[in-house]
Protein backbone atom coordinates (compact mmCIF):
# COMPACT_ATOMS: atom_id res chain seq x y z
CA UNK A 1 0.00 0.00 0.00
CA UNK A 2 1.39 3.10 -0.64
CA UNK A 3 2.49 6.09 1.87
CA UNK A 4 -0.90 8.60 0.98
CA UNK A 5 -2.98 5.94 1.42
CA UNK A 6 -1.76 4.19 4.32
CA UNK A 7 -2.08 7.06 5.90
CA UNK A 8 -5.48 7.74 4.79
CA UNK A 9 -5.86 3.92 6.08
CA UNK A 10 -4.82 5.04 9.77
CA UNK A 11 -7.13 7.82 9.53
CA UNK A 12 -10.06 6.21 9.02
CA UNK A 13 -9.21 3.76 11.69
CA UNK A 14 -8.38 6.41 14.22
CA UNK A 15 -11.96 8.04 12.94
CA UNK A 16 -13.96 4.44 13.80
CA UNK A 17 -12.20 4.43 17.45
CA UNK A 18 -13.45 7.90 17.70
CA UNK A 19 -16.65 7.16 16.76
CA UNK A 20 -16.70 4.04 19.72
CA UNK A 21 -15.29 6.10 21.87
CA UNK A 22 -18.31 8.60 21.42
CA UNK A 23 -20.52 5.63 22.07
CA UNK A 24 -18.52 4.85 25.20
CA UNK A 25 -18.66 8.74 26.77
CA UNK A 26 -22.88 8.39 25.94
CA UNK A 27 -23.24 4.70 27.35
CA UNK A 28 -21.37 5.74 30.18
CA UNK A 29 -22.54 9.18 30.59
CA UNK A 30 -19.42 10.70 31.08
CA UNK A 31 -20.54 14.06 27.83
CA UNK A 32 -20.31 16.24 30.64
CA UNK A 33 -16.99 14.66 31.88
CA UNK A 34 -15.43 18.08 31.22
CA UNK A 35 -18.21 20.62 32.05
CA UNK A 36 -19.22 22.95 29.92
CA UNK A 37 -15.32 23.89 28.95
CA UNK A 38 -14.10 23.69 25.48
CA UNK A 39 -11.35 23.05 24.23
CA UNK A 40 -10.40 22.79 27.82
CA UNK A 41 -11.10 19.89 30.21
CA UNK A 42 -12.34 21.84 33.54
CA UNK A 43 -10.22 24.62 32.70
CA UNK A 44 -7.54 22.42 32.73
CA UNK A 45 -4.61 20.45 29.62
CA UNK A 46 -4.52 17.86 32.11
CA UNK A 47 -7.66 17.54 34.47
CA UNK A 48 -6.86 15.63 38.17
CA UNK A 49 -8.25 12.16 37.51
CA UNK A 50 -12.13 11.05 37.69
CA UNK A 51 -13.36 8.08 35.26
CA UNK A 52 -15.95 10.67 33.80
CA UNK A 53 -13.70 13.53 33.10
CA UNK A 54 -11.35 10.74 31.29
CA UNK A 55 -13.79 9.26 29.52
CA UNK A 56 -14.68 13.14 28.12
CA UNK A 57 -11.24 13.86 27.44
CA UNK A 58 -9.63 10.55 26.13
CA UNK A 59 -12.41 11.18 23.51
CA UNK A 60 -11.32 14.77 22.69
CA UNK A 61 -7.74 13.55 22.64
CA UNK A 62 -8.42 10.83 19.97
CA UNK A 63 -10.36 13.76 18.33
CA UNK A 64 -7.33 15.59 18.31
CA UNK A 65 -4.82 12.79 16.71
CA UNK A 66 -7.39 12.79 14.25
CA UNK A 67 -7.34 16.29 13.17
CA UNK A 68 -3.71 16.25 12.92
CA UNK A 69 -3.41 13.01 10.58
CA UNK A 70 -6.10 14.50 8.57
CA UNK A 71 -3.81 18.13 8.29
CA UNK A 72 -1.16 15.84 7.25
CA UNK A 73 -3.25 13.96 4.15
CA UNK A 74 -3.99 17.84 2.94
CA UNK A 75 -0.43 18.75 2.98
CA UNK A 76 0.73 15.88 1.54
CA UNK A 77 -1.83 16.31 -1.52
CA UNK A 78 -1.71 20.12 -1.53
CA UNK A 79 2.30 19.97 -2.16
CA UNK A 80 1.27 18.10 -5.23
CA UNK A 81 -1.83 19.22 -6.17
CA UNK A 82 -0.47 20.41 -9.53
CA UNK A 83 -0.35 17.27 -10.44
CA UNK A 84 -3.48 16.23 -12.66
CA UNK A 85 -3.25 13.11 -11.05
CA UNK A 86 -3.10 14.75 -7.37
CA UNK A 87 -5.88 17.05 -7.88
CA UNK A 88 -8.52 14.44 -6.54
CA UNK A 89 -6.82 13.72 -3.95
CA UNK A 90 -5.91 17.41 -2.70
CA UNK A 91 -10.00 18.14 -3.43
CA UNK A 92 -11.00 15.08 -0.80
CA UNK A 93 -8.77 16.49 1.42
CA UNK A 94 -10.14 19.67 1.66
CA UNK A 95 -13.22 17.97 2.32
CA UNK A 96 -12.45 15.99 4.65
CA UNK A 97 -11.33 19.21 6.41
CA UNK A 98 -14.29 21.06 5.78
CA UNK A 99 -16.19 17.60 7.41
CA UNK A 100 -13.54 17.28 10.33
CA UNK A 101 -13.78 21.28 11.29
CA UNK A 102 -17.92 21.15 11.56
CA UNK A 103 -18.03 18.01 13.29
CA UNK A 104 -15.10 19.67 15.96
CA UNK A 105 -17.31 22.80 15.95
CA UNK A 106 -20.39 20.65 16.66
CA UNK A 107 -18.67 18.58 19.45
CA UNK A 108 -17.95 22.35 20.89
CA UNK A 109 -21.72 23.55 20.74
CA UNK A 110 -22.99 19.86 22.35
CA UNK A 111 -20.41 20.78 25.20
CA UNK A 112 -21.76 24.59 25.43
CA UNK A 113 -25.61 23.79 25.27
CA UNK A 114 -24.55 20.20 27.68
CA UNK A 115 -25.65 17.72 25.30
CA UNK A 116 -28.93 18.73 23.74
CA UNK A 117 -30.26 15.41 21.15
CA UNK A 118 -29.83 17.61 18.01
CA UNK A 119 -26.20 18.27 18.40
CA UNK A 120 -25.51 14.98 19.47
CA UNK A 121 -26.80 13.61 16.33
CA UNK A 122 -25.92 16.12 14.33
CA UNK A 123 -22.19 15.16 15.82
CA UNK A 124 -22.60 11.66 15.06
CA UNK A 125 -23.87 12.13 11.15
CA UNK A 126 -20.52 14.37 10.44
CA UNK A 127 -18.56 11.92 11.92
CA UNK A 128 -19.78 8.90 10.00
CA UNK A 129 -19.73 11.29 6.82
CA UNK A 130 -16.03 11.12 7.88
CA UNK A 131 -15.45 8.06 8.11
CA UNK A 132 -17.13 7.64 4.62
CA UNK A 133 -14.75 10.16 3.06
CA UNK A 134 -11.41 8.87 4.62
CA UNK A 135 -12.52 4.86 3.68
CA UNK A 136 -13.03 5.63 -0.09
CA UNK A 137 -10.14 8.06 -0.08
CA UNK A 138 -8.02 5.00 1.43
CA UNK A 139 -9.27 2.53 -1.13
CA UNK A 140 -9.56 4.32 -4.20
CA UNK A 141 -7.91 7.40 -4.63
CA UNK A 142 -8.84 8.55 -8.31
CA UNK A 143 -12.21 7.28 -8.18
CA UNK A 144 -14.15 10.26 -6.11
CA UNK A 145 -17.01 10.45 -8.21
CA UNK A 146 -19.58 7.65 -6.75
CA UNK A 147 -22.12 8.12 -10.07
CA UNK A 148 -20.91 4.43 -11.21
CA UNK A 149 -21.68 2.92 -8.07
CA UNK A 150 -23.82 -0.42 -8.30
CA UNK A 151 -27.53 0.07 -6.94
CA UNK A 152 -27.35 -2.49 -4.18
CA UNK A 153 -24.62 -0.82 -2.57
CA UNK A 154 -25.80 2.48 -2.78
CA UNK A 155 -28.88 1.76 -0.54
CA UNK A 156 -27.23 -0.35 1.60
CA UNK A 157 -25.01 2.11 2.17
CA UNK A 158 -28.20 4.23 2.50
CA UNK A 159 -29.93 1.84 4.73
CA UNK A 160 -26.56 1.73 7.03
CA UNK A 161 -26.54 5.38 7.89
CA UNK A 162 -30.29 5.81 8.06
CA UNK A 163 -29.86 3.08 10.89
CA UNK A 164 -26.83 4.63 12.57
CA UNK A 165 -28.60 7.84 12.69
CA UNK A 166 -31.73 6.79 13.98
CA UNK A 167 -30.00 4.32 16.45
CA UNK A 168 -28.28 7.90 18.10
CA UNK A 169 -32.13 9.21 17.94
CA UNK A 170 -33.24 6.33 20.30
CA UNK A 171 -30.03 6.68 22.24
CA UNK A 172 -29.99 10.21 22.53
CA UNK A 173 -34.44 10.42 23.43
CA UNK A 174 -34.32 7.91 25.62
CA UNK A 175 -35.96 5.24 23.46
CA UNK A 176 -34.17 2.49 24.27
CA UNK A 177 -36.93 0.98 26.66
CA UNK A 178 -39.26 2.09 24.34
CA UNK A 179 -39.90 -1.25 22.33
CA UNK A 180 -40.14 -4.58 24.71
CA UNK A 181 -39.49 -8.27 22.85
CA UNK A 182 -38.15 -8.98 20.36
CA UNK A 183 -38.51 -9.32 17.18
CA UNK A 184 -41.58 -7.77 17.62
CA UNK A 185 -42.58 -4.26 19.54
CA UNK A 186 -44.06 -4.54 22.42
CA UNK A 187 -45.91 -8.12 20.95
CA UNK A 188 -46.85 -6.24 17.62
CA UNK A 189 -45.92 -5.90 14.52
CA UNK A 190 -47.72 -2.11 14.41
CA UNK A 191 -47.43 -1.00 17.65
CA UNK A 192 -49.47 2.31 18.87
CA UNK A 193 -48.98 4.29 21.78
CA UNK A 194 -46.12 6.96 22.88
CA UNK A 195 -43.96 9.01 19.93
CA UNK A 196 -40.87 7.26 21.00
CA UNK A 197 -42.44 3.76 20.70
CA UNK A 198 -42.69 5.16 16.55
CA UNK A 199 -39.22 5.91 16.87
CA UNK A 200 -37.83 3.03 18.37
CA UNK A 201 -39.70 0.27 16.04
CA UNK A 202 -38.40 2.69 12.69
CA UNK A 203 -34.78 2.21 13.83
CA UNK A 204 -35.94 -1.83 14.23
CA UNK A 205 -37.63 -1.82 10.92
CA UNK A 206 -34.52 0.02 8.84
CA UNK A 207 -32.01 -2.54 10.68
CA UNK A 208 -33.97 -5.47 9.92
CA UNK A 209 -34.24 -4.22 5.74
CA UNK A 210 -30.64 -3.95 6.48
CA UNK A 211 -29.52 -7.73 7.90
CA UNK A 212 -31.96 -8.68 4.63
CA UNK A 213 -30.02 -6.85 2.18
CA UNK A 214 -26.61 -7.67 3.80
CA UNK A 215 -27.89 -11.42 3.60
CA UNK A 216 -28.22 -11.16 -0.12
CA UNK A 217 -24.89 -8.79 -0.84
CA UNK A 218 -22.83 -11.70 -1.00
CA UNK A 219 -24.42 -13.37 -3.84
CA UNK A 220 -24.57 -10.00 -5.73
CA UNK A 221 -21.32 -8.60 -5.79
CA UNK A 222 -18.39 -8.83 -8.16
CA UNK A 223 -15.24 -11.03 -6.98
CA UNK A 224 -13.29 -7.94 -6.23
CA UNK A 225 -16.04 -6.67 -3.08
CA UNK A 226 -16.51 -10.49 -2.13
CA UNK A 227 -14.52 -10.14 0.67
CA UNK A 228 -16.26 -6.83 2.13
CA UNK A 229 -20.07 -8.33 1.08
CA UNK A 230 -19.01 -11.34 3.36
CA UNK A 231 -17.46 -9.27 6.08
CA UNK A 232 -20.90 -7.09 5.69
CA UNK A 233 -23.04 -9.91 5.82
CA UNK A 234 -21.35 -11.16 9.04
CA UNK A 235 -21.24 -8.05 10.70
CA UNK A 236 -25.21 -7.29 9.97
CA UNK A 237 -25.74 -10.71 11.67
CA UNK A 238 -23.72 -9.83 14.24
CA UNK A 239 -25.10 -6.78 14.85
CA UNK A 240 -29.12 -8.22 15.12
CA UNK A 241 -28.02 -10.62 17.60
CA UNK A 242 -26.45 -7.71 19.58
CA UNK A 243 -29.47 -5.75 19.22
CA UNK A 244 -31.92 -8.62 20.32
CA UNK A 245 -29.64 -9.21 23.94
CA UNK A 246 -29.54 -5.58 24.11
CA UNK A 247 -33.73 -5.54 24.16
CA UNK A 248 -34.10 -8.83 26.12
CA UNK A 249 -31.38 -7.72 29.17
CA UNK A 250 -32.85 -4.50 29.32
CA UNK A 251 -29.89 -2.44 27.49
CA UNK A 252 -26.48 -3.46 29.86
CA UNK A 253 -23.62 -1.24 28.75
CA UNK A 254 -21.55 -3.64 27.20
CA UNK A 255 -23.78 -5.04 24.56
CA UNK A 256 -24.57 -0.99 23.80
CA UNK A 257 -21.07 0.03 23.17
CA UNK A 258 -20.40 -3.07 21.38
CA UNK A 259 -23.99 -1.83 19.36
CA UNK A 260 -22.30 1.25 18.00
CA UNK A 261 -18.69 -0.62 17.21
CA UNK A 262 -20.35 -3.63 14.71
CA UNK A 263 -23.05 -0.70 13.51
CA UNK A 264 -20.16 1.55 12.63
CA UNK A 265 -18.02 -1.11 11.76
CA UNK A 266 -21.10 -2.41 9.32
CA UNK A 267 -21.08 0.80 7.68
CA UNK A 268 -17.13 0.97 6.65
CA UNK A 269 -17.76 -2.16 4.95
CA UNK A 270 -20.54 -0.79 2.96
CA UNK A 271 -18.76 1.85 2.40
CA UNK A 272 -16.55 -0.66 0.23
CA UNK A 273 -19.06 -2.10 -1.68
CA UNK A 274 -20.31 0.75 -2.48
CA UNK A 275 -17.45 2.06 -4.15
CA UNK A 276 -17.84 2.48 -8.46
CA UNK A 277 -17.69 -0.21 -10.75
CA UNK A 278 -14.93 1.51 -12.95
CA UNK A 279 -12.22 -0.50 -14.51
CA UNK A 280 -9.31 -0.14 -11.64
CA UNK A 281 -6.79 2.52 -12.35
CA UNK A 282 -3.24 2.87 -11.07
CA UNK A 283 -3.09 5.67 -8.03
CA UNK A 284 -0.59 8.86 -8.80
CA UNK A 285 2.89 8.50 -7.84
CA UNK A 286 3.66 8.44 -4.02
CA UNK A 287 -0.35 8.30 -3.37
């Protein structure tokens, strides 16, 4: 792999741990870890030690790392982008910038207004937009343009983020209790009653059109995604048995946080087979 791309590589991974790591300060509550100080913790580069103010500020520092690796990519490109070749690159740098700035700028505001649901998600949508940008960047660094991308992956892909998104909904409402049993909601198949009982059985329904698209990726893809449609099919199963102890143990913090690493993790893959179906073309020199 070469030395833009590997890097690109680390970013993305260092992007997923943030993301889990934002599941673990929610799960844990620990978002107000730090007060309402930003970029601070408490006032403080190193706050005295309490697991919630950690938790808080681990997070930021991961946040951080990330920010710097992602200066880096832009540098890297922007030295070159002259380069016909390079251009592509430098332009998904800048927007992964642009992405990384708002979603630093939105985990600022959730701090400043302590946590309201709208910033939260609107935190966790930039940051899987993020992870989106840095996985094709990693994989295929000419091929930006996603308007040759098979159909199948494309809603998948759209299915995956709807999920993730309305997942932090339920989270971030208070939903989680909202739908008893499982499969079912609350022993129905069109349950009635409270708002959040809607949004809890959407999130179901979306995941489950999910795990039955996932099932069938395998046997649809091309031998050069086989590897990510099986990896995507796994992870979708995983994820629905995770989601079903989660219900039936009444939501232990464990099986959440490991929720929001497979349902993240899910979505990376995706974000493989959804990339084009172009012919595969040689990256620019030193990409």
């Amino acid at each position: 792999m070469s030395s833009w791309r590997r890097l690109a590589a680390a970013s993305a991974l260092v992007t997923y741990l943030l993301i889990v790591f934002g599941g673990i300060v929610r799960v844990t509550g620990s978002g107000m870890g730090c007060g309402d100080d930003w970029p601070l913790c408490n006032g403080q580069l190193f706050p005295p030690w309490d697991f919630a103010t950690w938790i808080e500020w681990g997070h930021r520092l991961v946040a951080g790392l990330l920010g710097m690796l992602i200066l880096a990519l832009a540098v890297w490109a922007g030295r070159r982008r002259r380069d016909a070749t390079w251009a592509p690159l430098w332009t998904r740098s800048v927007q992964m910038g642009v992405v990384y700035l708002i979603q630093a700028m939105l985990g600022a505001v959730t701090v400043w207004l302590e946590l309201p649901a709208w910033s939260v998600i609107l935190h966790l949508g930039f940051a899987m937009t993020l992870l989106w940008l840095l996985v094709t960047a990693w994989l295929s660094p000419l091929r930006i343009a996603f308007s040759g991308t098979g159909g199948l992956g494309k809603v998948l892909l759209a299915l995956a983020a709807a999920t993730v998104m309305l997942g932090g909904l339920v989270a971030n409402l208070g939903a989680g209790a909202a739908c008893q049993g499982f499969p079912l909601c609350n022993g129905s198949a069109f349950p009635g009653g409270h708002w959040l009982i809607h949004v809890h059985w959407t999130h179901r329904v979306v995941a489950y059109a999910l795990v039955v698209g996932c099932g069938w990726l395998p046997f649809h893809g091309d031998g050069a995604r086989r590897g990510a449609a099986a990896a995507s099919a796994a992870l979708a199963a995983a994820q629905l048995v995770v989601g079903a102890v989660m219900v039936l143990q009444v939501l232990p913090q464990e099986w959440r946080i490991a929720h929001v690493a497979l349902g993240t993790a899910l979505f990376a893959a995706l974000a493989i087979n959804a990339l084009p179906r172009s012919e595969e073309q040689p990256p620019p020199a030193g990409a």
